[in-house]
ModelCIF file with pLDDT and N, C-alpha, C, O atoms, coordinates in Angstrom:
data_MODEL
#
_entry.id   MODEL 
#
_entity.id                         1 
_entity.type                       polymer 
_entity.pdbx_number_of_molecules   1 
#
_entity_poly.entity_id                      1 
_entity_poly.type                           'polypeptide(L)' 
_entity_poly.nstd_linkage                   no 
_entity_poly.nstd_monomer                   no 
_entity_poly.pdbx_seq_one_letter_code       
;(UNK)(UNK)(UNK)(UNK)(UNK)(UNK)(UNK)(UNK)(UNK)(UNK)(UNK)(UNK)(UNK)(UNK)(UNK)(UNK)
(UNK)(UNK)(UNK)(UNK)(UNK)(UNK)(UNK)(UNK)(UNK)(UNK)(UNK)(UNK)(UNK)(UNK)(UNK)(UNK)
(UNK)(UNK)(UNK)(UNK)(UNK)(UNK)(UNK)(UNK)
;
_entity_poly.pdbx_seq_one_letter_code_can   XXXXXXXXXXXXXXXXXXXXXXXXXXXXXXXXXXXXXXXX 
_entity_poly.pdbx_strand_id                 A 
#
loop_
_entity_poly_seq.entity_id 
_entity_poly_seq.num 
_entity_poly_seq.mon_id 
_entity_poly_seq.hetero 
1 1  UNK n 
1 2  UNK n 
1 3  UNK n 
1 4  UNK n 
1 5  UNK n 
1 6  UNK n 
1 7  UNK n 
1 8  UNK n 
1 9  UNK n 
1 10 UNK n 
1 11 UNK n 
1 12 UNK n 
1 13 UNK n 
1 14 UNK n 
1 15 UNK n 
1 16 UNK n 
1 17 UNK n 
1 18 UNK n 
1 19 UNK n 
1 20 UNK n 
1 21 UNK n 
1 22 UNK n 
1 23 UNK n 
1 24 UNK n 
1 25 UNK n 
1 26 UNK n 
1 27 UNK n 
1 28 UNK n 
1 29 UNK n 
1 30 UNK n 
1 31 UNK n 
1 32 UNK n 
1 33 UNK n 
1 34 UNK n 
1 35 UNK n 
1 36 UNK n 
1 37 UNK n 
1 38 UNK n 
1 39 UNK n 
1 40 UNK n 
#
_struct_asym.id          A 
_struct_asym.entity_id   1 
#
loop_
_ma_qa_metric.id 
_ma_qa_metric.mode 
_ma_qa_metric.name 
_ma_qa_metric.software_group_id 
_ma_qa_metric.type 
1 global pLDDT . pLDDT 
2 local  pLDDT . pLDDT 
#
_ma_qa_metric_global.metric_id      1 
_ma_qa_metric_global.metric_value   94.72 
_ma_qa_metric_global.model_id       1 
_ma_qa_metric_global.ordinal_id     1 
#
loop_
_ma_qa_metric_local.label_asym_id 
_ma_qa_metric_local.label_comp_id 
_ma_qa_metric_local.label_seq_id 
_ma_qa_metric_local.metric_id 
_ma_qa_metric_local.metric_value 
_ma_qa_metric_local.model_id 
_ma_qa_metric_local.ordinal_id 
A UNK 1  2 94.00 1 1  
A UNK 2  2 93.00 1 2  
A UNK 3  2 94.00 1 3  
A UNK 4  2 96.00 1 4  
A UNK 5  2 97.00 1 5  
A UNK 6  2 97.00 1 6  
A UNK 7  2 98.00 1 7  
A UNK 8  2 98.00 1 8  
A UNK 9  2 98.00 1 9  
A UNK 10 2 98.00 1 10 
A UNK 11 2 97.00 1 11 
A UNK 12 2 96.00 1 12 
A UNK 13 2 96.00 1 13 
A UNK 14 2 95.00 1 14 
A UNK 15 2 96.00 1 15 
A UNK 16 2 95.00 1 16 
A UNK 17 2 93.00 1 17 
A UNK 18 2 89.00 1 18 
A UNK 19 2 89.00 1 19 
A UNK 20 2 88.00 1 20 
A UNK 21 2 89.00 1 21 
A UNK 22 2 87.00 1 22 
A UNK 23 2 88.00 1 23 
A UNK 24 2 91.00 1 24 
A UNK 25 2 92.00 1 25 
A UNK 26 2 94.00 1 26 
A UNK 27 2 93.00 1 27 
A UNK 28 2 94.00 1 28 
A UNK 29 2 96.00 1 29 
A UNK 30 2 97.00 1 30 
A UNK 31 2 97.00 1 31 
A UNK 32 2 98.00 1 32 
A UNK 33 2 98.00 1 33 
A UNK 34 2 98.00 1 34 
A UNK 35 2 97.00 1 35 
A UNK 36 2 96.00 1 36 
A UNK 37 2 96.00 1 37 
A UNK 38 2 97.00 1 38 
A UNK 39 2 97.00 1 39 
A UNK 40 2 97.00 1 40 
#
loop_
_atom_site.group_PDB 
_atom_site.id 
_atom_site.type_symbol 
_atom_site.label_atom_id 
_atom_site.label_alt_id 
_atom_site.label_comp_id 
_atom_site.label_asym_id 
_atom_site.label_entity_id 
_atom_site.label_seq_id 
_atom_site.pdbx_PDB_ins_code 
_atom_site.Cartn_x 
_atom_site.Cartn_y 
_atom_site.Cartn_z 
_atom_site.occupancy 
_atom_site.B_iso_or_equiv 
_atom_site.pdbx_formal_charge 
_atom_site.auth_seq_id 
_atom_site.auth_comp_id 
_atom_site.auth_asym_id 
_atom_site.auth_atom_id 
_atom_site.pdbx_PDB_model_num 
ATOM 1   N N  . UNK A 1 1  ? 0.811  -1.221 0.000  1.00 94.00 ? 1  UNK A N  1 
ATOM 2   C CA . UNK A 1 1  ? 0.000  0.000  0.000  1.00 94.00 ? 1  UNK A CA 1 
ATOM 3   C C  . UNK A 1 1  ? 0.842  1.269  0.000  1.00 94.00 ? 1  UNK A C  1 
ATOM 4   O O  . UNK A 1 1  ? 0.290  2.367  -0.064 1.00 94.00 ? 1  UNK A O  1 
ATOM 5   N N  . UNK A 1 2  ? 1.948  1.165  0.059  1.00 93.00 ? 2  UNK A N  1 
ATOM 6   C CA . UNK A 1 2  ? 3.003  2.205  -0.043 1.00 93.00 ? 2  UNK A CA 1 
ATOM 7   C C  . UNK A 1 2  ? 3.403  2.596  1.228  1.00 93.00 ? 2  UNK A C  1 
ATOM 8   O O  . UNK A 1 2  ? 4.339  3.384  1.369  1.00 93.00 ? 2  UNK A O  1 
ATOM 9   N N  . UNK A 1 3  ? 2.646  2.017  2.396  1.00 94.00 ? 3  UNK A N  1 
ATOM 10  C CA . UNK A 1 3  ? 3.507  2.173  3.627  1.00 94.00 ? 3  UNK A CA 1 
ATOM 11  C C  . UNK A 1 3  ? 4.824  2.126  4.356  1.00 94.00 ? 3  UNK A C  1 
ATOM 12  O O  . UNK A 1 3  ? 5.132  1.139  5.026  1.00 94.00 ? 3  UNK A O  1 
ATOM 13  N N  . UNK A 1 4  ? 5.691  3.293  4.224  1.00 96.00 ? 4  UNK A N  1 
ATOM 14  C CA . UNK A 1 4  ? 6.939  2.776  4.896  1.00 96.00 ? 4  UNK A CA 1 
ATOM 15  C C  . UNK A 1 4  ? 6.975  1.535  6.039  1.00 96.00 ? 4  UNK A C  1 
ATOM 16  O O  . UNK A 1 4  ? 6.427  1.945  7.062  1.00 96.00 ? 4  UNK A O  1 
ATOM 17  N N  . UNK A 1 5  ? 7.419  0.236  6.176  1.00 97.00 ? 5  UNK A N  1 
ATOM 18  C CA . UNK A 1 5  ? 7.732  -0.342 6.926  1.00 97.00 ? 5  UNK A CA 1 
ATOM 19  C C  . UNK A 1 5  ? 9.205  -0.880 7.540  1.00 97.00 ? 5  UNK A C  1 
ATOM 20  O O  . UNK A 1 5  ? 9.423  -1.743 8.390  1.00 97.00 ? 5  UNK A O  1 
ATOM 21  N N  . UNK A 1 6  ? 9.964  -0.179 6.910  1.00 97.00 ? 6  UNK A N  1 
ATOM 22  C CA . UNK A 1 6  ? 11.210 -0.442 7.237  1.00 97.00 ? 6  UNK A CA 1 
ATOM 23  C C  . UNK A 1 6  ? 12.265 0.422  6.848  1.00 97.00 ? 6  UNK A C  1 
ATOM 24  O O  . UNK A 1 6  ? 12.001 1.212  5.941  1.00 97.00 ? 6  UNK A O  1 
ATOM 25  N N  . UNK A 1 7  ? 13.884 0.451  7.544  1.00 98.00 ? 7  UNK A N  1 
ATOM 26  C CA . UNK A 1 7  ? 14.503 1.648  6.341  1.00 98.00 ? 7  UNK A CA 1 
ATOM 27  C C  . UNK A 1 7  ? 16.097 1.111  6.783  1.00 98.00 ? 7  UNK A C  1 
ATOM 28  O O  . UNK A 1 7  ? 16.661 1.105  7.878  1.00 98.00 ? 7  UNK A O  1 
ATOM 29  N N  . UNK A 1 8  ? 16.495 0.718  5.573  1.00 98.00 ? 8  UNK A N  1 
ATOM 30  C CA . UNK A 1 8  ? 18.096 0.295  5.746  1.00 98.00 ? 8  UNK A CA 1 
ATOM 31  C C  . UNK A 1 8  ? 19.197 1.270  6.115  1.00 98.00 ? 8  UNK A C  1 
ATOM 32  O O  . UNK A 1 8  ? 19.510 2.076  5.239  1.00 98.00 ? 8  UNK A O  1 
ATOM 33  N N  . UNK A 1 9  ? 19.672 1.308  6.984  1.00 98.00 ? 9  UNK A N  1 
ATOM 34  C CA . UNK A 1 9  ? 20.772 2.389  7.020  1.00 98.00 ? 9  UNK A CA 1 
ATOM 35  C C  . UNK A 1 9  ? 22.071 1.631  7.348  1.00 98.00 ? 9  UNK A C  1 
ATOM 36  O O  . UNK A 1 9  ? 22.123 0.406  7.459  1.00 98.00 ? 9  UNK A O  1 
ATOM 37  N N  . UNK A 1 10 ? 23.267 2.588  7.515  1.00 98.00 ? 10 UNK A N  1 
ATOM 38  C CA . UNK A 1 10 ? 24.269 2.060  7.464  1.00 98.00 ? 10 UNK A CA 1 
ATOM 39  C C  . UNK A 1 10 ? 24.857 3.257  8.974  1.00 98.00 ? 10 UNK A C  1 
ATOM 40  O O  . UNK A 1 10 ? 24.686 4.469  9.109  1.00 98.00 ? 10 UNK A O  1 
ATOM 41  N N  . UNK A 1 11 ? 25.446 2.411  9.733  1.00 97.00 ? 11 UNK A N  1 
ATOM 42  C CA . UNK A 1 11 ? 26.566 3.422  10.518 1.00 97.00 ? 11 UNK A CA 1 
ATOM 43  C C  . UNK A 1 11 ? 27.809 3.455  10.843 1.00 97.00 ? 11 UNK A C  1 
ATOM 44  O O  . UNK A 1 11 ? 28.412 2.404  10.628 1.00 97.00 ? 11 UNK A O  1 
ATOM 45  N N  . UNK A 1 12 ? 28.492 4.437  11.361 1.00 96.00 ? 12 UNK A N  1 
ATOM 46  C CA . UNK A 1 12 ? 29.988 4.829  11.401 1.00 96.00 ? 12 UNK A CA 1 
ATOM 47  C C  . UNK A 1 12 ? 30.311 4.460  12.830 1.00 96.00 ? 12 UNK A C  1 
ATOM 48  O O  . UNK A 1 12 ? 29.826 4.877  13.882 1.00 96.00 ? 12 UNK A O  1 
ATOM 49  N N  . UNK A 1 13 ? 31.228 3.595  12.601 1.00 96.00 ? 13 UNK A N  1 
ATOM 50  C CA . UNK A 1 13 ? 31.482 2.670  14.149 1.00 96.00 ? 13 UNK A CA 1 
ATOM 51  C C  . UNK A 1 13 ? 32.711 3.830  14.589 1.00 96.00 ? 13 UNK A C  1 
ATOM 52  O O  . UNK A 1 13 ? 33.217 3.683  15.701 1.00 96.00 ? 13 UNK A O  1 
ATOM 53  N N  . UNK A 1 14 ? 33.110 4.795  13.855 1.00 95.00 ? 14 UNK A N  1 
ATOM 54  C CA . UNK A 1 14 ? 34.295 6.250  14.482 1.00 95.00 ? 14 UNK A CA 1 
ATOM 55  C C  . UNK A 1 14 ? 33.298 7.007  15.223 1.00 95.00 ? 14 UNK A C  1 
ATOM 56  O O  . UNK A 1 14 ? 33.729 7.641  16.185 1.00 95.00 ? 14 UNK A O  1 
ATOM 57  N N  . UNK A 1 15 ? 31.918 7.077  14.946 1.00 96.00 ? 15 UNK A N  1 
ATOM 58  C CA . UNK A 1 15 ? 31.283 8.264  15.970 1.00 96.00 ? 15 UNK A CA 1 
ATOM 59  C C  . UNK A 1 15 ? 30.390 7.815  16.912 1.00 96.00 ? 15 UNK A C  1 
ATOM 60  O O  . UNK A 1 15 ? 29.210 8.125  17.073 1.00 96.00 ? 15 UNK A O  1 
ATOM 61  N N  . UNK A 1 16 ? 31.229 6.898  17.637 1.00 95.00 ? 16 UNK A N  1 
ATOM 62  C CA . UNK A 1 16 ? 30.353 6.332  18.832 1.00 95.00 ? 16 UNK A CA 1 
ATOM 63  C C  . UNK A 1 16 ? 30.104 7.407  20.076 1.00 95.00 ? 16 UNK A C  1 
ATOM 64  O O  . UNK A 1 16 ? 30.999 8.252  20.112 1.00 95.00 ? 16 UNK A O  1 
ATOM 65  N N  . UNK A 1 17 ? 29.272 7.538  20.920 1.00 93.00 ? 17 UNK A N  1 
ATOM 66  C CA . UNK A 1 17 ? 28.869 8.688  21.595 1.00 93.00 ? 17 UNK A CA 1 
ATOM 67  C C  . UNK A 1 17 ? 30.144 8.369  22.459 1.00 93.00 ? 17 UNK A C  1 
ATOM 68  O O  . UNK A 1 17 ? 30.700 7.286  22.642 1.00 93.00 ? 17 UNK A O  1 
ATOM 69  N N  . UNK A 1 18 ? 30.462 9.674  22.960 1.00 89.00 ? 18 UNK A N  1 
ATOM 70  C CA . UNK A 1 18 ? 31.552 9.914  24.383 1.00 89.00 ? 18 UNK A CA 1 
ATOM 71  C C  . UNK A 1 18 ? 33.257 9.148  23.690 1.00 89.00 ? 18 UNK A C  1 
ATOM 72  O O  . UNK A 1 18 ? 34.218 8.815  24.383 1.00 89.00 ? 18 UNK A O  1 
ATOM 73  N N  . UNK A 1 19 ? 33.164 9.075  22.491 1.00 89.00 ? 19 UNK A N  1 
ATOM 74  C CA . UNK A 1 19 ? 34.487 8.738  21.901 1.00 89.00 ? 19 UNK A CA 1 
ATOM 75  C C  . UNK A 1 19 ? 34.997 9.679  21.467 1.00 89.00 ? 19 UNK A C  1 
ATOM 76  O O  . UNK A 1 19 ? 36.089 9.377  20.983 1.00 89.00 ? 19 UNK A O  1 
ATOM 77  N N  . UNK A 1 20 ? 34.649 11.243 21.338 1.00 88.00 ? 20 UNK A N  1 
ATOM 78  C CA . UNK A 1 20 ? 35.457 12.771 21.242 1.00 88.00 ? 20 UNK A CA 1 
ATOM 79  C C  . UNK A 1 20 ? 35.513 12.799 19.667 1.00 88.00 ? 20 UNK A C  1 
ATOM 80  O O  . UNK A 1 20 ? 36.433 13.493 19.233 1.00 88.00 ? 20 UNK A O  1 
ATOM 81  N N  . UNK A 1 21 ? 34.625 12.116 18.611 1.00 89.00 ? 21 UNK A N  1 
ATOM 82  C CA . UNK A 1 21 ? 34.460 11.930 17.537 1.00 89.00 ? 21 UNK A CA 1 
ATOM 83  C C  . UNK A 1 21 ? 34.471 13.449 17.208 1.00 89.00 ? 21 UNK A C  1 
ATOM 84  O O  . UNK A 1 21 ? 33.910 14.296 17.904 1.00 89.00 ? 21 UNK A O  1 
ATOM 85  N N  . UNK A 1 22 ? 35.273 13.739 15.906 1.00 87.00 ? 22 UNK A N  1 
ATOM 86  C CA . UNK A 1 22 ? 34.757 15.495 15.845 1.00 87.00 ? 22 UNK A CA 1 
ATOM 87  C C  . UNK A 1 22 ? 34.574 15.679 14.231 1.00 87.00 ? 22 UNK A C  1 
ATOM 88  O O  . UNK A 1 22 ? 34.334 16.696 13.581 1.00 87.00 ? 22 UNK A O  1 
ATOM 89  N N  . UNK A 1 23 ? 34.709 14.777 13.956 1.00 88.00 ? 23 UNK A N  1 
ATOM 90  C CA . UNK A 1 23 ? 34.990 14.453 12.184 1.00 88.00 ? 23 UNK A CA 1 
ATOM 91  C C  . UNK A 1 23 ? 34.122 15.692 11.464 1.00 88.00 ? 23 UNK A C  1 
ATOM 92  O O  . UNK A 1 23 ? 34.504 16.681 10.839 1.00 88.00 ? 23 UNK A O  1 
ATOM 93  N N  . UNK A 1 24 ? 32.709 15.180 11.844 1.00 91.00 ? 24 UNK A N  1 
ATOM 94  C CA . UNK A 1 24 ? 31.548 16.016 11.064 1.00 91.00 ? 24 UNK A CA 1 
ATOM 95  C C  . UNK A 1 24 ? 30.523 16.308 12.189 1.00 91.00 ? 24 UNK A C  1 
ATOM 96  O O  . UNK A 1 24 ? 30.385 15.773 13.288 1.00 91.00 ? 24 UNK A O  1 
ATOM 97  N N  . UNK A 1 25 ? 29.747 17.462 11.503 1.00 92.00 ? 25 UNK A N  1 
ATOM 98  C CA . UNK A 1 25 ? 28.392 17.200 12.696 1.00 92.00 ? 25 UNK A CA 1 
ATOM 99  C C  . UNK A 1 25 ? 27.205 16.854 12.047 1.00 92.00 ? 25 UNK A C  1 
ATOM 100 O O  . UNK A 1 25 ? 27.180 16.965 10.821 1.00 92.00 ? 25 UNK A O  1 
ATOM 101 N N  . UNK A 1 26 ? 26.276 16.480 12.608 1.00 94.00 ? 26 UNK A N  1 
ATOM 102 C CA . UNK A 1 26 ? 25.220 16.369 12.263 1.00 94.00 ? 26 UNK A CA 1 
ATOM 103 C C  . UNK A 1 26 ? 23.815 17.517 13.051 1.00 94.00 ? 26 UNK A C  1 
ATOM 104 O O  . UNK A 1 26 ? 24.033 18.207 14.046 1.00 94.00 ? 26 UNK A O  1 
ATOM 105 N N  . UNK A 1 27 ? 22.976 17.488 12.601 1.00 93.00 ? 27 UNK A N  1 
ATOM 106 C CA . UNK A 1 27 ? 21.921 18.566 13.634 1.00 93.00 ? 27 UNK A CA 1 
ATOM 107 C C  . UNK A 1 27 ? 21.019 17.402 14.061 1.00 93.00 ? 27 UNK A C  1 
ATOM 108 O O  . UNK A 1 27 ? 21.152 17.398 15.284 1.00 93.00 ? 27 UNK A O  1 
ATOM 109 N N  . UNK A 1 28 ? 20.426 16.705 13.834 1.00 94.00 ? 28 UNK A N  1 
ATOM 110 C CA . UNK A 1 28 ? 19.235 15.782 14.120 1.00 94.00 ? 28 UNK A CA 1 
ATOM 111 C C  . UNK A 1 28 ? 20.126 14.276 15.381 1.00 94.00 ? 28 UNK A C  1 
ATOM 112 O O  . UNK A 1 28 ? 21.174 13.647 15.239 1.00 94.00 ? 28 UNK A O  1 
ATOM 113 N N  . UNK A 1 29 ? 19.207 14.246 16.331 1.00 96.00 ? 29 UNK A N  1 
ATOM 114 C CA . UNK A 1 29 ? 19.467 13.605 17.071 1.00 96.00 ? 29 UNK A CA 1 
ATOM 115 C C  . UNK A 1 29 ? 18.271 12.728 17.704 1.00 96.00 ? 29 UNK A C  1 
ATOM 116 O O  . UNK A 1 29 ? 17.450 13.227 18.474 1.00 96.00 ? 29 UNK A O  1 
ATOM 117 N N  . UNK A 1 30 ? 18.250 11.465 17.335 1.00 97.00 ? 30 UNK A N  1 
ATOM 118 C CA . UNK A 1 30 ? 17.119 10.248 17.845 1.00 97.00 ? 30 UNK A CA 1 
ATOM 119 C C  . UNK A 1 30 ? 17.172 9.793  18.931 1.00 97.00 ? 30 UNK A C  1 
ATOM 120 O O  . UNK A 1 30 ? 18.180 9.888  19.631 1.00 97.00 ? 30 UNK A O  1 
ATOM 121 N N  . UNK A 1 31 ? 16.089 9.203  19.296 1.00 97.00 ? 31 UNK A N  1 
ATOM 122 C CA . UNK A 1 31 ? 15.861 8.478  20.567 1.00 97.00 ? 31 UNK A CA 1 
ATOM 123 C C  . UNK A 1 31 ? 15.923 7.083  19.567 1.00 97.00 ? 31 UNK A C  1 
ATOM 124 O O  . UNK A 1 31 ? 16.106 7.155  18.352 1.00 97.00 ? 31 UNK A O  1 
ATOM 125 N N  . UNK A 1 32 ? 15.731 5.775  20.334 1.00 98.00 ? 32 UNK A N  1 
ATOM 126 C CA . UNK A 1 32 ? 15.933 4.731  19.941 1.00 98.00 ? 32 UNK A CA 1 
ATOM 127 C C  . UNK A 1 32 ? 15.370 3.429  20.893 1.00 98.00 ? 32 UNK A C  1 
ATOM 128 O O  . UNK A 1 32 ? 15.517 3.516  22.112 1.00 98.00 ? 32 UNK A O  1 
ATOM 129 N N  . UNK A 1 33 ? 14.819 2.400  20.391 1.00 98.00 ? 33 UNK A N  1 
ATOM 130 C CA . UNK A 1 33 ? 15.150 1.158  21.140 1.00 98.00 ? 33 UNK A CA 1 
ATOM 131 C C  . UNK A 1 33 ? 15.790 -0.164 20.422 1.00 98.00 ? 33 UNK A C  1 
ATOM 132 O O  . UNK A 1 33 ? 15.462 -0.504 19.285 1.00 98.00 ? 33 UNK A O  1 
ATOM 133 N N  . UNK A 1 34 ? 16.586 -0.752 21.088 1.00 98.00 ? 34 UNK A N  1 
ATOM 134 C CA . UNK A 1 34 ? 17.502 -1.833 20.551 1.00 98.00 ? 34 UNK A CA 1 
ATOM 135 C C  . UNK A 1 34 ? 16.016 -2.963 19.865 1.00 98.00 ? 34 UNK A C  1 
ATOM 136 O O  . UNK A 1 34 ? 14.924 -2.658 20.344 1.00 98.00 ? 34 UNK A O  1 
ATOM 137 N N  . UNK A 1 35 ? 16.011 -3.851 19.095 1.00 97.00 ? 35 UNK A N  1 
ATOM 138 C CA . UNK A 1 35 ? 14.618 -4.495 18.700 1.00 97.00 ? 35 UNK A CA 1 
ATOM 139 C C  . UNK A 1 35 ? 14.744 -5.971 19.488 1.00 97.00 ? 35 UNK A C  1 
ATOM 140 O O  . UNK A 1 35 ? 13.718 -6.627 19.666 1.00 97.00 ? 35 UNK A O  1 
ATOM 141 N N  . UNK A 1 36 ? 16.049 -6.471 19.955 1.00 96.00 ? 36 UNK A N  1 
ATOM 142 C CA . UNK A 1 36 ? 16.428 -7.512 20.411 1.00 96.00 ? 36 UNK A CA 1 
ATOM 143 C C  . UNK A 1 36 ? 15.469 -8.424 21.511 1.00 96.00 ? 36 UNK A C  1 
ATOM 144 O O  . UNK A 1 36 ? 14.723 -9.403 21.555 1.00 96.00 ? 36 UNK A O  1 
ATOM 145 N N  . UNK A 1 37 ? 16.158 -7.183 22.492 1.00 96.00 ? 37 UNK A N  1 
ATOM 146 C CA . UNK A 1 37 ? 15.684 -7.120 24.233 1.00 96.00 ? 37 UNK A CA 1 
ATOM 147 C C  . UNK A 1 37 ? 14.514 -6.084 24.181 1.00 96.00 ? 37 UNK A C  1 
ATOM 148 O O  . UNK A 1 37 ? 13.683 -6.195 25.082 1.00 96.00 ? 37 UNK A O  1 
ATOM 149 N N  . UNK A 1 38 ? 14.348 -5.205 23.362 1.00 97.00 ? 38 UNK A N  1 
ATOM 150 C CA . UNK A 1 38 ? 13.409 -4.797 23.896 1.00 97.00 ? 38 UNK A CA 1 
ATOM 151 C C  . UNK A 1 38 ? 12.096 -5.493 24.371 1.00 97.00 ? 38 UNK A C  1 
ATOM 152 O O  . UNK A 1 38 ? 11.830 -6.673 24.146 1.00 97.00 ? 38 UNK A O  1 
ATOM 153 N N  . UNK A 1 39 ? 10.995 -4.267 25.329 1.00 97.00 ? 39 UNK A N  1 
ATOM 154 C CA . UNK A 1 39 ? 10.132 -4.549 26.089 1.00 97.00 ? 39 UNK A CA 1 
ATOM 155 C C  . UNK A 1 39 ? 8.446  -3.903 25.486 1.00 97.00 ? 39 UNK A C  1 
ATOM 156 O O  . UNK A 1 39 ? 8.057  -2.741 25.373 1.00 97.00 ? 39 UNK A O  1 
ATOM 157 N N  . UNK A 1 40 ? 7.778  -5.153 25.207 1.00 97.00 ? 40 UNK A N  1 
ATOM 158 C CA . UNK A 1 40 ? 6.436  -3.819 24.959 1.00 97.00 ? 40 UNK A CA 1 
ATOM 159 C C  . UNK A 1 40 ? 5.782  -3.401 25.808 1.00 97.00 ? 40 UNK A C  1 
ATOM 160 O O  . UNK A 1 40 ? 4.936  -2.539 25.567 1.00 97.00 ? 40 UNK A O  1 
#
């Protein structure tokens, strides 16, 4: 039906948080839950 249900991305294992990464910035910042362990 044309519903987004999913979205492939790729990430940079250099800009892990609190690793002083300074490479680039970005403006947008997510919340998240892991899909593993998570809890409903």
């Amino acid at each position: 039906n044309g519903n987004v249900t999913e979205l492939h991305c790729t990430y940079d294992p250099e800009t892990k948080s609190g690793s002083g990464f300074t490479g680039r910035k970005v403006k947008g910042t997510l919340h998240f839950v892991e899909a593993s362990q998570a809890k409903e």
